[in-house]
C-alpha atoms as a PDB file:
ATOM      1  CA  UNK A   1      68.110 156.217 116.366  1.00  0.00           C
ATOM      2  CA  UNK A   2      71.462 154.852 117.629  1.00  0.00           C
ATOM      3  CA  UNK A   3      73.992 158.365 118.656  1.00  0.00           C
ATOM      4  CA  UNK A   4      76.209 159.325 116.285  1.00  0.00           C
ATOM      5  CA  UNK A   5      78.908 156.574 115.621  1.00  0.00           C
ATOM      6  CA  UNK A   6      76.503 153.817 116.865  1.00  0.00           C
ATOM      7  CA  UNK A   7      74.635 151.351 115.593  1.00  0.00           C
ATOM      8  CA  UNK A   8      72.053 148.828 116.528  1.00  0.00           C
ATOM      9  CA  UNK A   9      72.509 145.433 116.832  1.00  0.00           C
ATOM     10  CA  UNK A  10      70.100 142.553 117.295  1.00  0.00           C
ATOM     11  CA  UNK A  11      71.066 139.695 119.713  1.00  0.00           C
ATOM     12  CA  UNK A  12      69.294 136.529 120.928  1.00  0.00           C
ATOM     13  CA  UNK A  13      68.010 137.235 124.180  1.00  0.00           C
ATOM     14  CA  UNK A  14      70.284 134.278 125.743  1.00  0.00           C
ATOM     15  CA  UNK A  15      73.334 135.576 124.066  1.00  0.00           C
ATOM     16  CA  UNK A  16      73.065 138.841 125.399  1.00  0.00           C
ATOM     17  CA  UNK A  17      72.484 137.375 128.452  1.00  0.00           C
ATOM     18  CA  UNK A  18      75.406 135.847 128.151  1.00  0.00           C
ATOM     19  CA  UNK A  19      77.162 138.955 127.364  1.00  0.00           C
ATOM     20  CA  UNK A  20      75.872 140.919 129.966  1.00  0.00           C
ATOM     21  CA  UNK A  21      77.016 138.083 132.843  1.00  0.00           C
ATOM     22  CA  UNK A  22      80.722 138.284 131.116  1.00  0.00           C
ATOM     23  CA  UNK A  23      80.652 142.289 130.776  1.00  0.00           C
ATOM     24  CA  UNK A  24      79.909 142.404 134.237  1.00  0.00           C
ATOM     25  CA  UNK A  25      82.775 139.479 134.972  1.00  0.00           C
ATOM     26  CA  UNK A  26      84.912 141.668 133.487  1.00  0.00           C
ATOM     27  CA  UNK A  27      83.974 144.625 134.713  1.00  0.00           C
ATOM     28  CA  UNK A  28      83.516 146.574 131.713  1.00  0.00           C
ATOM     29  CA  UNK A  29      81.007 149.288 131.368  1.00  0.00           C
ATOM     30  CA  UNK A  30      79.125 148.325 128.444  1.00  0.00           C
ATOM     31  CA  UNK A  31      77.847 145.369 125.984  1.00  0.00           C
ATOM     32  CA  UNK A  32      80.389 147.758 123.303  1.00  0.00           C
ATOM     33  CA  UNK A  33      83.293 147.576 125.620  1.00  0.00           C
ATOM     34  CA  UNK A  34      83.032 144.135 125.806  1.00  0.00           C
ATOM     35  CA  UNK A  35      83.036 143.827 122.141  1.00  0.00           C
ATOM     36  CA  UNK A  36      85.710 145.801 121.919  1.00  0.00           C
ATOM     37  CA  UNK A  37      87.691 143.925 124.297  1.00  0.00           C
ATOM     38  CA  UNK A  38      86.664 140.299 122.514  1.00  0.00           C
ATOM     39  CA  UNK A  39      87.685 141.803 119.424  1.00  0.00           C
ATOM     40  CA  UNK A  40      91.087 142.709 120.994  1.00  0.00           C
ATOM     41  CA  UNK A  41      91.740 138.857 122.399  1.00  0.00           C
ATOM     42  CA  UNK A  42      90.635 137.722 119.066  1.00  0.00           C
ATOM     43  CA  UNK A  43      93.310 139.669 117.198  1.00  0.00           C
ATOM     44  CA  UNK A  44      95.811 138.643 119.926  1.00  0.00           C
ATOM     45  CA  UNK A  45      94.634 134.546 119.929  1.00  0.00           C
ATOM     46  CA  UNK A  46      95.266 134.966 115.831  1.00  0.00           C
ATOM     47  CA  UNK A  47      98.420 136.516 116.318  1.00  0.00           C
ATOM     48  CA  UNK A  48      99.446 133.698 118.972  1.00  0.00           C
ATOM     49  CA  UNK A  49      98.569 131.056 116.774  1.00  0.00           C
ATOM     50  CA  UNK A  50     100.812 132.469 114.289  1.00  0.00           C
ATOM     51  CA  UNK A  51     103.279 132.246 116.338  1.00  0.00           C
ATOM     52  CA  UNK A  52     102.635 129.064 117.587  1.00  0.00           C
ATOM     53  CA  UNK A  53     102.849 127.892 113.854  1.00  0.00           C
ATOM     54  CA  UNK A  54     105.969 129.552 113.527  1.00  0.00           C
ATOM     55  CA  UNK A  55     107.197 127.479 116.610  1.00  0.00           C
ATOM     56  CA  UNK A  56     106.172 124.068 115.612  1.00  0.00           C
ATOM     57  CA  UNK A  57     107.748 124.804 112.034  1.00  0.00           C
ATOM     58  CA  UNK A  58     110.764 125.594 113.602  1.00  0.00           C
ATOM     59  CA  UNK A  59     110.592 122.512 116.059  1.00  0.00           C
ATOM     60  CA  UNK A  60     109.982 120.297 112.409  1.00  0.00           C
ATOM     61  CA  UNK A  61     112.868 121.591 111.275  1.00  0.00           C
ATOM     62  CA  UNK A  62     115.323 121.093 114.236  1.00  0.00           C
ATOM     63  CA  UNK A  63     113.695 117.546 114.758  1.00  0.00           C
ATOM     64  CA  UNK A  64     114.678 116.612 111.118  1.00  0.00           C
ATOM     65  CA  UNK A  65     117.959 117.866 111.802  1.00  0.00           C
ATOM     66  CA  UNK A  66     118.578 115.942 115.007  1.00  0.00           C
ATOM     67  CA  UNK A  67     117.780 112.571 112.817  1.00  0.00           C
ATOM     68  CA  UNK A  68     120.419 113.598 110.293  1.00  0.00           C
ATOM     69  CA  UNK A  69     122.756 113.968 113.129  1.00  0.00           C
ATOM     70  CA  UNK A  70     121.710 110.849 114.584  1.00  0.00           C
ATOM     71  CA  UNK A  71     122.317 109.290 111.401  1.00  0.00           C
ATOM     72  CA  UNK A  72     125.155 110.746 110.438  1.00  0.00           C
ATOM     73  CA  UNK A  73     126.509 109.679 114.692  1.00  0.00           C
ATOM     74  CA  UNK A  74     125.409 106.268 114.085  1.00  0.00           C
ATOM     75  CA  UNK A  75     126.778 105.702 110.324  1.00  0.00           C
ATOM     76  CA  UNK A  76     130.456 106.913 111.611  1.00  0.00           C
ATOM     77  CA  UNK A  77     130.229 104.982 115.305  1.00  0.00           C
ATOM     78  CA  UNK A  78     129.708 101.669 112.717  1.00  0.00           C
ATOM     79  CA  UNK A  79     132.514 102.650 110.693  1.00  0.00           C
ATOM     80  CA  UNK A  80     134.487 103.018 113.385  1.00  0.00           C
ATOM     81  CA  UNK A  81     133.819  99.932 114.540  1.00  0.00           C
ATOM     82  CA  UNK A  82     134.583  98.044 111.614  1.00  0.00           C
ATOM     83  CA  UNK A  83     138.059  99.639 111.514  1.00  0.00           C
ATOM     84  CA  UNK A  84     138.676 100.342 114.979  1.00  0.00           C
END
């Protein structure tokens, strides 16, 4: 029986292997700490790649505008050469 707050968990033998060589990498004191920290970066990487998507939205947008600028440069440069 697991102490109080704890529970088992069943792992493949090579995946807690695994675990145990990046726990130690770490330097954490136990299998749960490192869960708790890869839980952590997981919440952070999510919340970066919201970001992110926020970012290249933004970078869309301002690209679209540039063109209309462009556009809007080129289509008055002509005009002005016509009459100029």
């Amino acid at each position: 029986m697991p102490p109080r707050g704890y529970a088992n968990l069943s792992v493949r033998r090579d995946l807690l292997d695994k675990l145990q060589r990046l726990r130690e990498e770490l330097q954490l004191g136990s299998i749960s700490d490192l869960l708790a920290h890869l839980l952590a970066e997981h919440t952070r990487c999510e919340k970066l790649e919201e970001r992110l998507r926020a970012v290249e939205k933004r970078l869309e947008e301002l690209e679209a505008t540039n063109r209309k600028l462009y556009l809007a440069v080129k289509t008055l440069l002509e005009e002005h050469q016509k009459h100029g």
